[in-house]
N, C-alpha and C. Protein backbone atom coordinates (compact mmCIF):
# COMPACT_ATOMS: atom_id res chain seq x y z
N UNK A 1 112.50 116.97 117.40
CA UNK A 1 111.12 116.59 117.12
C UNK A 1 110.69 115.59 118.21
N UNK A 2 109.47 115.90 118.86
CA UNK A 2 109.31 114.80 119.77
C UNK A 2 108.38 113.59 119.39
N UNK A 3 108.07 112.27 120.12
CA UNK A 3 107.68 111.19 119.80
C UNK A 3 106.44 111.18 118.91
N UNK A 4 105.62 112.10 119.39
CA UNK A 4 104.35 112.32 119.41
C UNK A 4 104.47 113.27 117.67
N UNK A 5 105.39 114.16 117.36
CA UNK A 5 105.15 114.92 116.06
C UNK A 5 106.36 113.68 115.33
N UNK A 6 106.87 112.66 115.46
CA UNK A 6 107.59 111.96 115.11
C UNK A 6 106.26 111.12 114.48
N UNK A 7 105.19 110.56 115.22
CA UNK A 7 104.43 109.59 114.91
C UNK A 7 103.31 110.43 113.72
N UNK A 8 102.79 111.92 114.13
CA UNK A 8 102.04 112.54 113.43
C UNK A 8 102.91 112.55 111.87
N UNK A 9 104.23 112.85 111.52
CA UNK A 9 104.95 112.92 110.47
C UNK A 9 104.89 111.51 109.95
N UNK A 10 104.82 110.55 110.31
CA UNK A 10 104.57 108.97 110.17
C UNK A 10 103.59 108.71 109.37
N UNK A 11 101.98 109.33 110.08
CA UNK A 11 100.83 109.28 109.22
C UNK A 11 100.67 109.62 107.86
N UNK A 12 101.61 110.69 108.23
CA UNK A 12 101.50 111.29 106.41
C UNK A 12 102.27 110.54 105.18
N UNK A 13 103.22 110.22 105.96
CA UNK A 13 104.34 109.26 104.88
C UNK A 13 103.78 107.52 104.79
N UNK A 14 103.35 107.37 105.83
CA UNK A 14 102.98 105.61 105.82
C UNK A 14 101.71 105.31 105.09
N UNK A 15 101.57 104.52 104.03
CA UNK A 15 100.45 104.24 102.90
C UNK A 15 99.15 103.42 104.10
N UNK A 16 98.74 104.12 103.95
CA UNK A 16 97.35 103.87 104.79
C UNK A 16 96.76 102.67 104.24
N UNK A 17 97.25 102.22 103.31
CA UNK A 17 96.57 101.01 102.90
C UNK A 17 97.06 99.93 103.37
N UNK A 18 98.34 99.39 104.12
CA UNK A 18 99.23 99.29 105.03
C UNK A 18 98.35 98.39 106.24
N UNK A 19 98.20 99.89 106.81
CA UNK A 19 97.37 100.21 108.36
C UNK A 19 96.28 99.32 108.24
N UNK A 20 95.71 99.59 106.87
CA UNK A 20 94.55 99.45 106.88
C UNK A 20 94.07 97.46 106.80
N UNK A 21 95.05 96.95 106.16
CA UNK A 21 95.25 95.90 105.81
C UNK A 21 96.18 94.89 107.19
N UNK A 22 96.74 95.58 107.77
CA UNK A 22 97.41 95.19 109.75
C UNK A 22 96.20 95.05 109.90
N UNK A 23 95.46 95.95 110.16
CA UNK A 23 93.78 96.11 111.21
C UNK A 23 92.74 94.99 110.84
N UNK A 24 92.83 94.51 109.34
CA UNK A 24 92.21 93.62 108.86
C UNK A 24 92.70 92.20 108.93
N UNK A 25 94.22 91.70 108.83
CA UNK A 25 94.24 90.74 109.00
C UNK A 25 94.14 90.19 110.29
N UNK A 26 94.27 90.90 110.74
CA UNK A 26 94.33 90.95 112.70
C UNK A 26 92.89 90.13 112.75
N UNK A 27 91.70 91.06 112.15
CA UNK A 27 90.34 91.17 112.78
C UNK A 27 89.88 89.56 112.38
N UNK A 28 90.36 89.36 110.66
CA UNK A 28 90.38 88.17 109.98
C UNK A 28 90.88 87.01 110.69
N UNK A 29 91.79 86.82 111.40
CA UNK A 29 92.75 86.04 112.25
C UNK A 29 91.27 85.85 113.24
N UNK A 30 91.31 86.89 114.17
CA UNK A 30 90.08 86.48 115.19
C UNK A 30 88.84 85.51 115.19
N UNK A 31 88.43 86.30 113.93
CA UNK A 31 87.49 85.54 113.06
C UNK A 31 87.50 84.26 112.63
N UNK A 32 88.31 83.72 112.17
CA UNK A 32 88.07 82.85 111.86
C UNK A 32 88.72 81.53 112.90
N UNK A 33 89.57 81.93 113.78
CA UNK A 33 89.82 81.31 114.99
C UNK A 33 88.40 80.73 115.62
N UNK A 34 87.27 81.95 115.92
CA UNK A 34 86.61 82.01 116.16
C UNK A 34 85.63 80.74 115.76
N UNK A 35 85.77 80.91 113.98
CA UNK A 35 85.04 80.08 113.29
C UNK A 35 85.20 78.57 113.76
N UNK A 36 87.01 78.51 113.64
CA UNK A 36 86.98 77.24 113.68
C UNK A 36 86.98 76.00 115.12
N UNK A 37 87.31 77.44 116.17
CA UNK A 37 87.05 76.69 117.33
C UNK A 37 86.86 77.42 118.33
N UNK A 38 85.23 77.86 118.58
CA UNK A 38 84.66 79.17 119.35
C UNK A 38 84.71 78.78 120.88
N UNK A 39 85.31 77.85 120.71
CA UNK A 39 85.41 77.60 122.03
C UNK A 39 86.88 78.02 122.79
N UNK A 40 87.92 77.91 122.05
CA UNK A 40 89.19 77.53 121.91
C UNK A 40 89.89 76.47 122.40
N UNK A 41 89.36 75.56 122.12
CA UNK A 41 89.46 74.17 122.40
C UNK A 41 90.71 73.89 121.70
N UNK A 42 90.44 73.95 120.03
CA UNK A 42 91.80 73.73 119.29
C UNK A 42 92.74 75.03 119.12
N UNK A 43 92.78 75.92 119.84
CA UNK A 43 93.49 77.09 119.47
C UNK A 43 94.81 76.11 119.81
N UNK A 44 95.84 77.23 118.72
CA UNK A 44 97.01 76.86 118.49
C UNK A 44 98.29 77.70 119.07
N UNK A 45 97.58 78.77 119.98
CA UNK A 45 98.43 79.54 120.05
C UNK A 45 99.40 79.21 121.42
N UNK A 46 100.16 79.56 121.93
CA UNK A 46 101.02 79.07 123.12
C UNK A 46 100.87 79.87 123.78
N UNK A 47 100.66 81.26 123.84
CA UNK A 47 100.29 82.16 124.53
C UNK A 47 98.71 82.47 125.37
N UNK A 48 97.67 82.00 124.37
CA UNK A 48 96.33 82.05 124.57
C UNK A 48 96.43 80.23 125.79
N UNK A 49 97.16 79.67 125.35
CA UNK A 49 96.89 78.48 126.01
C UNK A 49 97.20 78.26 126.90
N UNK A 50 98.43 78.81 127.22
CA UNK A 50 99.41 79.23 128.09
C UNK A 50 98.45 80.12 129.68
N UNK A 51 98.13 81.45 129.60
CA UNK A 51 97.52 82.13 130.41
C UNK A 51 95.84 81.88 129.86
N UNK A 52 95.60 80.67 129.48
CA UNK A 52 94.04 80.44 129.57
C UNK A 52 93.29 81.67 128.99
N UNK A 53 93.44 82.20 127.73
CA UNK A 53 92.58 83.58 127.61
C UNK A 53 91.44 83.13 127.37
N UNK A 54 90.10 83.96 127.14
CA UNK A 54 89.38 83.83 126.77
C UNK A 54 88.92 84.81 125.68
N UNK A 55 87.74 85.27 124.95
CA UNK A 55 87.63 85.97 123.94
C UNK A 55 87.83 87.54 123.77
N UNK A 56 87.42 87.29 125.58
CA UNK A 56 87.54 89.38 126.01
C UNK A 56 88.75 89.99 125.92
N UNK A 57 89.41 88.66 126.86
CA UNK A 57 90.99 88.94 127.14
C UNK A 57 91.89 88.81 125.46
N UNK A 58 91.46 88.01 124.48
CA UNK A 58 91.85 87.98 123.18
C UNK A 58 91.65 89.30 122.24
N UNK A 59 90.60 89.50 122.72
CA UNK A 59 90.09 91.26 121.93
C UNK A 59 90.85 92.06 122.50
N UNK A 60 90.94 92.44 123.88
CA UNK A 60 91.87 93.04 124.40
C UNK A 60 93.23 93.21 124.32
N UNK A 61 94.14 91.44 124.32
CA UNK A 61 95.09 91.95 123.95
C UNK A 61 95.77 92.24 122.51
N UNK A 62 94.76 92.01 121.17
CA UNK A 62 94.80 92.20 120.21
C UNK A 62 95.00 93.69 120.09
N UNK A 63 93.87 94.38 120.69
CA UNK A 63 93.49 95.80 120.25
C UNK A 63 94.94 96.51 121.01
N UNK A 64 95.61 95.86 121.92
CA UNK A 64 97.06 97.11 122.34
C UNK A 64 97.62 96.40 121.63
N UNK A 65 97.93 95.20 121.17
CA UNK A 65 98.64 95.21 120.17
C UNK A 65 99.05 96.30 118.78
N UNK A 66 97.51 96.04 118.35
CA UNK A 66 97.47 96.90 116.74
C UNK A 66 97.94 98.22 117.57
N UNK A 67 97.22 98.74 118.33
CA UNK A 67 97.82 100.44 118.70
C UNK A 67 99.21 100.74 118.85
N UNK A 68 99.68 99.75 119.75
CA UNK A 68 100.99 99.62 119.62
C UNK A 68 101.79 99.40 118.89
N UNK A 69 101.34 98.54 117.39
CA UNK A 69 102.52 98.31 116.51
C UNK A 69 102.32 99.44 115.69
N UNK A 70 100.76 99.72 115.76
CA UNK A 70 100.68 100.96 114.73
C UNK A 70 100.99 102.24 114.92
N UNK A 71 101.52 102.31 115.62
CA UNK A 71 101.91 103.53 116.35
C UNK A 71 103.06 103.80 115.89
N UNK A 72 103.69 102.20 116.62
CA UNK A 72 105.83 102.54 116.12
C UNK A 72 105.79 102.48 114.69
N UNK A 73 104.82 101.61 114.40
CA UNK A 73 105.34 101.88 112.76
C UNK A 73 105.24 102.86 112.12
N UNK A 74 104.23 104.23 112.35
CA UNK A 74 103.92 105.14 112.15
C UNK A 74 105.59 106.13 112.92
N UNK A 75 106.02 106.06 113.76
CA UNK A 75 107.15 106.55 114.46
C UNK A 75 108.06 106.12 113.44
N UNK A 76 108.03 104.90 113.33
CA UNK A 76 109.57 104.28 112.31
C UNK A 76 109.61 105.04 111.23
N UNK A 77 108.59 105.08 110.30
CA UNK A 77 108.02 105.33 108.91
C UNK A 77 108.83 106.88 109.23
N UNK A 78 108.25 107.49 109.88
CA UNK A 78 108.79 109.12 110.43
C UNK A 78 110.26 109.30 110.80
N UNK A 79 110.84 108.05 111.65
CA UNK A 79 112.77 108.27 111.60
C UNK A 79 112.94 108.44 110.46
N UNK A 80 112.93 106.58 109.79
CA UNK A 80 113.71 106.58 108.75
C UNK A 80 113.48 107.87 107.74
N UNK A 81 112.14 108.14 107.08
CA UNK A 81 112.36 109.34 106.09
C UNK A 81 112.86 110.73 106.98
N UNK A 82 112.94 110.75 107.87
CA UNK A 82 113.87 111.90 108.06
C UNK A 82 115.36 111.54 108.25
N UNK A 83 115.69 110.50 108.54
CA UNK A 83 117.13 109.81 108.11
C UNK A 83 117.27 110.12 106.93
N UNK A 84 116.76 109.70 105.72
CA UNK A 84 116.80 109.72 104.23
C UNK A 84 117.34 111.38 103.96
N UNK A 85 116.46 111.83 104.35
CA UNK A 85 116.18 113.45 104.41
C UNK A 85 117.59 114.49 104.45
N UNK A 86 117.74 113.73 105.57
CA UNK A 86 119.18 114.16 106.22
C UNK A 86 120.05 114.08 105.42
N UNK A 87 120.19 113.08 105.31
CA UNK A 87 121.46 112.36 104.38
C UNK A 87 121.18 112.10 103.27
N UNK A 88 120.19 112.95 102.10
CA UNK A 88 120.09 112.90 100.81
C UNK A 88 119.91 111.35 100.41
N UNK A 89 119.04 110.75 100.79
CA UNK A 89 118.76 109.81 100.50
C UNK A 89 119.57 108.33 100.74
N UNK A 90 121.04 109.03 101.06
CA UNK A 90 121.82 107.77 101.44
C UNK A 90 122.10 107.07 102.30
N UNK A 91 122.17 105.91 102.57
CA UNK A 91 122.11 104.50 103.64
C UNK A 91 123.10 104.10 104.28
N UNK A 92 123.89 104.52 105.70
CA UNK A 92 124.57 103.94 105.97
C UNK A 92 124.52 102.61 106.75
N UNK A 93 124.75 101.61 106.89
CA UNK A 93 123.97 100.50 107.15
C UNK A 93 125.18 100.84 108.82
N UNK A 94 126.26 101.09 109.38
CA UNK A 94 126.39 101.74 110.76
C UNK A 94 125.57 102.79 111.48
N UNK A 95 124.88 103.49 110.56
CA UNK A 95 124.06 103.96 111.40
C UNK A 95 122.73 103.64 112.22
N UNK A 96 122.22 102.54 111.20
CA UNK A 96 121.19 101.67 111.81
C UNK A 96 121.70 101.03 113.31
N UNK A 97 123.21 100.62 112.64
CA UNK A 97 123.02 99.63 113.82
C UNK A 97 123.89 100.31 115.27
N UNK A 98 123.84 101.92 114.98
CA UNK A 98 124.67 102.51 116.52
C UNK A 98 123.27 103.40 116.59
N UNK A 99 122.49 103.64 116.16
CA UNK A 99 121.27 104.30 116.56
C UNK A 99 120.21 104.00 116.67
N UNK A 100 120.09 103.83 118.07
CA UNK A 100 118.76 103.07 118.55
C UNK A 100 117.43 103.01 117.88
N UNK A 101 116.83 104.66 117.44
CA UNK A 101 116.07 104.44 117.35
C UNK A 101 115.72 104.24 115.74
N UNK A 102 117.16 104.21 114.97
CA UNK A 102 116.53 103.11 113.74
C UNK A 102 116.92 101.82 113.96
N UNK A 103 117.31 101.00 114.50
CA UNK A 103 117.02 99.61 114.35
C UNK A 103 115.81 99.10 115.06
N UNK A 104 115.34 100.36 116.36
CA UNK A 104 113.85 99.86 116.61
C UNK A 104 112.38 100.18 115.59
N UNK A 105 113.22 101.36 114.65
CA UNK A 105 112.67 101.41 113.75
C UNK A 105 111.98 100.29 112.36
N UNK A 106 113.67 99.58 112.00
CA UNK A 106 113.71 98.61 111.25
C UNK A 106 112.63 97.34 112.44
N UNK A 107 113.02 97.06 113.10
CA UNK A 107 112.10 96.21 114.00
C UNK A 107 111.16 96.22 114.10
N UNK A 108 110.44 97.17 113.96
CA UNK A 108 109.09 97.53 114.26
C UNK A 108 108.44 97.23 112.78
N UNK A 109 109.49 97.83 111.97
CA UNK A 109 108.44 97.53 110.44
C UNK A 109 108.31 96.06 110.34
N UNK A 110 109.28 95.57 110.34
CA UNK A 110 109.66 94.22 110.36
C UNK A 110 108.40 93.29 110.68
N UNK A 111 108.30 93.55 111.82
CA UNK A 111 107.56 93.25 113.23
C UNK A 111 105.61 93.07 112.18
N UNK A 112 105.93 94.62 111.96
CA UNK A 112 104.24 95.10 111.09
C UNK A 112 104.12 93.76 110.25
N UNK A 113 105.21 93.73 109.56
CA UNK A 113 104.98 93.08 108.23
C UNK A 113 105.13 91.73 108.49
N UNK A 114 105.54 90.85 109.09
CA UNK A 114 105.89 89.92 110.01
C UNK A 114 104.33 89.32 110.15
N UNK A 115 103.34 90.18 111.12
CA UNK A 115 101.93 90.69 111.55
C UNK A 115 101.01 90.47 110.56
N UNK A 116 101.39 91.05 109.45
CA UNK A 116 100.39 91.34 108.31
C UNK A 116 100.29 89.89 107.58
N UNK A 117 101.41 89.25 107.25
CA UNK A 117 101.37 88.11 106.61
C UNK A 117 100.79 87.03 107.43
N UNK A 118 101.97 86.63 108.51
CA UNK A 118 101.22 85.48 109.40
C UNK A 118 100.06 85.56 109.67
N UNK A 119 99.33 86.56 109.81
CA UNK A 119 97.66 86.50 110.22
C UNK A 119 97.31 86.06 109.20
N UNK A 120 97.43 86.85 107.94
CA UNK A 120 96.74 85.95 106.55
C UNK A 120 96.88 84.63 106.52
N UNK A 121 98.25 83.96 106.78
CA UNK A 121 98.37 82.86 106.84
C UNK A 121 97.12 82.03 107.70
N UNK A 122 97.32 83.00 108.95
CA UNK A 122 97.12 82.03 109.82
C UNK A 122 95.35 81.77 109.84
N UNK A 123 95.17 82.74 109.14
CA UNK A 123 93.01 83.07 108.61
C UNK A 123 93.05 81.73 107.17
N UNK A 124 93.75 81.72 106.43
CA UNK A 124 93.40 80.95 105.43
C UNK A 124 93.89 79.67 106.62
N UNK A 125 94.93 79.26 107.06
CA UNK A 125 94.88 77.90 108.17
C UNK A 125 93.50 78.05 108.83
N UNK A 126 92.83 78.64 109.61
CA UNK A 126 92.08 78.74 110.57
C UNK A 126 90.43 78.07 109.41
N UNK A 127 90.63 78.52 108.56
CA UNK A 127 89.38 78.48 107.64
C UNK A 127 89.18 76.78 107.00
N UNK A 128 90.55 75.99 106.51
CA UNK A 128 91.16 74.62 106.57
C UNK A 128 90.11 74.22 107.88
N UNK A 129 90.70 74.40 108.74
CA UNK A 129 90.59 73.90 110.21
C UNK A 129 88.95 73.96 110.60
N UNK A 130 88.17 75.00 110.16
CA UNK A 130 86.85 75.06 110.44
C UNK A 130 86.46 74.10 109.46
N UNK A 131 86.32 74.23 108.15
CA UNK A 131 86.22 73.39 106.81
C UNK A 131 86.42 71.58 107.64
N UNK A 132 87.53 71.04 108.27
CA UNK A 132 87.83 69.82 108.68
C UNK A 132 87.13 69.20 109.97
N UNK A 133 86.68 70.60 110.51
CA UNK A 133 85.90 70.39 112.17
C UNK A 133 84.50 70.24 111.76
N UNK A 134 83.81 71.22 110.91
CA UNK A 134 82.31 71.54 110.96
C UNK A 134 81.88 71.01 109.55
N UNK A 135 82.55 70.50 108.32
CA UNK A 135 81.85 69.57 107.80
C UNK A 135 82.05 68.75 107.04
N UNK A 136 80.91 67.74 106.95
CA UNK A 136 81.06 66.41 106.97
C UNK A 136 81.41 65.81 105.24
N UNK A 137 81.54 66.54 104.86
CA UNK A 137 81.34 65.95 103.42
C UNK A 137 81.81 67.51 102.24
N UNK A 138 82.07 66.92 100.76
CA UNK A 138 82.27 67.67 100.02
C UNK A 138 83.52 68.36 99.87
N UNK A 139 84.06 68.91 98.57
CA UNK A 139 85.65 69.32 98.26
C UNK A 139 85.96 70.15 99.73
N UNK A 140 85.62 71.27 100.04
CA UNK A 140 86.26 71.94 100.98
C UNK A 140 86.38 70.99 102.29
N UNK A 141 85.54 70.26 102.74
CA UNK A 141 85.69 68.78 103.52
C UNK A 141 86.99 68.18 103.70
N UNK A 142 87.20 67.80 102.34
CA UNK A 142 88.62 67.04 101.76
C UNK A 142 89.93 67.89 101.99
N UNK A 143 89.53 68.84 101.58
CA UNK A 143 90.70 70.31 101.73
C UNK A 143 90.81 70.42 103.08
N UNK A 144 90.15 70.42 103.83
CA UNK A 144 90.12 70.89 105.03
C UNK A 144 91.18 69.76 105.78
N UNK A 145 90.37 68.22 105.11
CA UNK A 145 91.01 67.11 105.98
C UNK A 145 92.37 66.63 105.29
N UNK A 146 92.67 67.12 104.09
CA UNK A 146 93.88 66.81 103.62
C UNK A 146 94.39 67.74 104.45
N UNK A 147 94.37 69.07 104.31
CA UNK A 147 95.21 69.84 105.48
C UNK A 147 95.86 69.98 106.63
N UNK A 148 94.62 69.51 107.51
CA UNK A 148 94.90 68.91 109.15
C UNK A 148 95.54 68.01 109.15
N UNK A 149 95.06 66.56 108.61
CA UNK A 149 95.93 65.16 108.54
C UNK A 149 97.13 65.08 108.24
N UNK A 150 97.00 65.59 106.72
CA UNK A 150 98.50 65.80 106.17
C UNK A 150 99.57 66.65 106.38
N UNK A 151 98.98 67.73 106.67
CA UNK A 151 99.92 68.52 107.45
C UNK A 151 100.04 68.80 108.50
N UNK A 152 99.18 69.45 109.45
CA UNK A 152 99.15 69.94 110.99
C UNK A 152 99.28 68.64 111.75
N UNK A 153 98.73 67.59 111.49
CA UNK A 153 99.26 66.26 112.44
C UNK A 153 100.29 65.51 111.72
N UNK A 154 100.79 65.51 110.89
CA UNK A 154 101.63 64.69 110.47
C UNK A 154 103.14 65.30 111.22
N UNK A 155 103.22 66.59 110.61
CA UNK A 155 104.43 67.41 111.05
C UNK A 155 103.67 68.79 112.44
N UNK A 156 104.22 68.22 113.77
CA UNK A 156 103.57 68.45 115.20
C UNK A 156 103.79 69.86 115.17
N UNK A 157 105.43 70.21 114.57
CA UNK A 157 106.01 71.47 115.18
C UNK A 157 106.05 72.40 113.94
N UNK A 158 105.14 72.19 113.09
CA UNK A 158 104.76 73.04 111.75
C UNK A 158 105.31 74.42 111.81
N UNK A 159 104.23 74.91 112.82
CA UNK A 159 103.81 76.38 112.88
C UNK A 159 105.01 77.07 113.31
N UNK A 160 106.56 76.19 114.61
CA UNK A 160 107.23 77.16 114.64
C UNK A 160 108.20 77.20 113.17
N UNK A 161 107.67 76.16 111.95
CA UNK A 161 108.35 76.44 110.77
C UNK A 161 108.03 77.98 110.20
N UNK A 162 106.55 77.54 110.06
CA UNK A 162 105.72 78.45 109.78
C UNK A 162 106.07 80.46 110.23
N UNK A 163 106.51 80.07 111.51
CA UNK A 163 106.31 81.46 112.30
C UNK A 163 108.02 81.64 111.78
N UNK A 164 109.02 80.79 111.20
CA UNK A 164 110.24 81.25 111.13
C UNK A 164 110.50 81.73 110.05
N UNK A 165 109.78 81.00 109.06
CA UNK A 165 109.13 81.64 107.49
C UNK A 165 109.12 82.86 107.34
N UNK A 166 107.63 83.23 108.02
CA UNK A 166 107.22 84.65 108.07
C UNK A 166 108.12 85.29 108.81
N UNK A 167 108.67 85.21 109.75
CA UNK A 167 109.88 85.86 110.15
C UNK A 167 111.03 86.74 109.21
N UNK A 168 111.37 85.52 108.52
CA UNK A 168 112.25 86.20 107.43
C UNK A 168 111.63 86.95 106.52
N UNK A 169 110.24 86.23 105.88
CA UNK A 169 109.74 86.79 104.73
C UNK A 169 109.10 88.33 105.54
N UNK A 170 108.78 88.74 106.19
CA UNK A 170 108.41 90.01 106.90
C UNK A 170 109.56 90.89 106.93
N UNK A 171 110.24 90.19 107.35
CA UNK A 171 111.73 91.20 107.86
C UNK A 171 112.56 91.58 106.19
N UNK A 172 112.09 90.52 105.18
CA UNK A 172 112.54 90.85 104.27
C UNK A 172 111.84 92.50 103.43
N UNK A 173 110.20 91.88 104.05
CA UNK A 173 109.69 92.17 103.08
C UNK A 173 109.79 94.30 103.79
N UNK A 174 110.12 93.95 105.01
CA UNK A 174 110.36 95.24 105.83
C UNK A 174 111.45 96.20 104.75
N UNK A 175 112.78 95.46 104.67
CA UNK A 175 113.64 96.14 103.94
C UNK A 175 113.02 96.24 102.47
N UNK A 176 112.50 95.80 101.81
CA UNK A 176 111.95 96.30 100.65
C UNK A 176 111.37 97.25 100.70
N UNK A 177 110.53 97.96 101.67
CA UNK A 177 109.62 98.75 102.36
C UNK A 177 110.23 100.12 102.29
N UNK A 178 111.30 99.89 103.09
CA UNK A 178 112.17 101.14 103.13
C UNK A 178 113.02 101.55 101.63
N UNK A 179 113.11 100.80 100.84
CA UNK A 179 113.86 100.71 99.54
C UNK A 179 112.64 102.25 98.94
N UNK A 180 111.18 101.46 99.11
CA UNK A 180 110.33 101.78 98.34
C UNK A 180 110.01 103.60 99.00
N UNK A 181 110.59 103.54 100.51
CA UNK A 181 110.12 104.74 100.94
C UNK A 181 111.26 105.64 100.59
N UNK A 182 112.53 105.44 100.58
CA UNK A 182 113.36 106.14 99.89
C UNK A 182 113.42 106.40 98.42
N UNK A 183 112.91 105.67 97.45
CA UNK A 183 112.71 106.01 96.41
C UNK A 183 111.63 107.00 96.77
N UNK A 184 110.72 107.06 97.34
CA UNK A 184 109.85 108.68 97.16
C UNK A 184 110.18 109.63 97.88
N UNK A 185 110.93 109.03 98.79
CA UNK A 185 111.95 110.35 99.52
C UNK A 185 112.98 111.24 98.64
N UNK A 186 113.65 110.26 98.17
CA UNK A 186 114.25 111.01 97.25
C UNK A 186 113.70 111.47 96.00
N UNK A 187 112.76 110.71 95.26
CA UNK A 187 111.72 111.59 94.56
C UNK A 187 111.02 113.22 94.66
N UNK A 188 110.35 113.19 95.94
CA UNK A 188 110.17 114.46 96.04
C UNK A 188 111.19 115.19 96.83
N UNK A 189 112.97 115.08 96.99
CA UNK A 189 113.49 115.93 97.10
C UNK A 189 113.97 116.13 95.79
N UNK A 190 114.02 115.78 95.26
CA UNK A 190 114.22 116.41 93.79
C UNK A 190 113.23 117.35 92.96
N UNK A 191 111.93 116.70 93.48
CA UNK A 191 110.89 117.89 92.75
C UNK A 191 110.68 118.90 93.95
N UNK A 192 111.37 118.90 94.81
CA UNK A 192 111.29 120.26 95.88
C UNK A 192 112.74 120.76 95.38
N UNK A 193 113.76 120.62 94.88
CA UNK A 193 115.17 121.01 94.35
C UNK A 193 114.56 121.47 93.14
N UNK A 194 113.47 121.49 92.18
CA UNK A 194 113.43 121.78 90.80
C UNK A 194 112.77 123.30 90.97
């Protein structure tokens, strides 16, 4: 099977609600970056700060991002259930790790889900941060400035807590993923066996 009917077999098996929810927190993330510092004055990122991006170059490298993760994950989604397939549903955890293209598989979901959370995170932070910059008064005010003060300046190196968090909790939440895609893998080989 080649890459390309590897990724088309992907679409069909990967819950589009998924995709659909990557594409959104992504857009959400932008957004509210946006909100809270359209300048990117306070951006937080090391990368954007790093090579000086600006908003074009941010859209840009967002949008090969999503294509790109959505792609492998759509590819992964397509190994692993034909792994499953193969092998009646069963897991050898050596095979992941002598065959390339499932542990870039597992990586990639990982990676998605990794993606999907930290942006949420990082849209409800970003929204704090606008709330503490743009105004002057009232509960979300307070929220905003308990947030920044108390947390983002108090503790400097938060976010690589933050990003190690979601790390695990993604990668965890990756292997649950596959739990859930083998249970319908093996589901409908049984109602294709009946």
């Amino acid at each position: 099977m080649s890459i390309v009917e590897k990724i088309k077999a992907g679409a069909k098996r990967a819950p589009a609600f998924y995709i659909i929810i990557y594409w959104f927190s992504r857009f959400l993330d932008n957004l509210t970056t946006y909100l809270a510092s359209p300048d990117l004055k306070y951006e937080g990122n090391w990368f954007i700060r790093y090579f000086n991006l600006g908003w074009s170059e941010i859209i840009i490298r967002d949008l090969v991002i999503l294509v790109f993760v959505t792609t492998a994950v759509l590819y992964a989604v397509s190994v692993i259930s034909q792994y499953f397939i193969s092998h009646n549903g069963s897991l050898f955890i050596p095979d992941f790790i002598k065959r390339g293209e499932l542990i870039f598989s597992l990586i990639m979901l990982a990676t998605f889900f990794i993606h999907i959370f930290y942006s949420l995170f990082l849209s409800v932070s970003n929204i704090l941060q606008h709330f503490f910059l743009n105004m002057s008064e009232g509960f979300l005010h307070s929220l905003g400035v308990l947030y920044v003060e108390e947390v983002i300046m108090k503790y400097k190196n938060i976010f690589y807590y933050y990003s190690a968090f979601f790390a695990v909790f993604g990668s965890v939440y990756a292997i649950f993923y596959i739990r859930i895609l083998k249970k319908k893998i093996l589901k409908s080989l049984d109602d294709n066996s009946c």
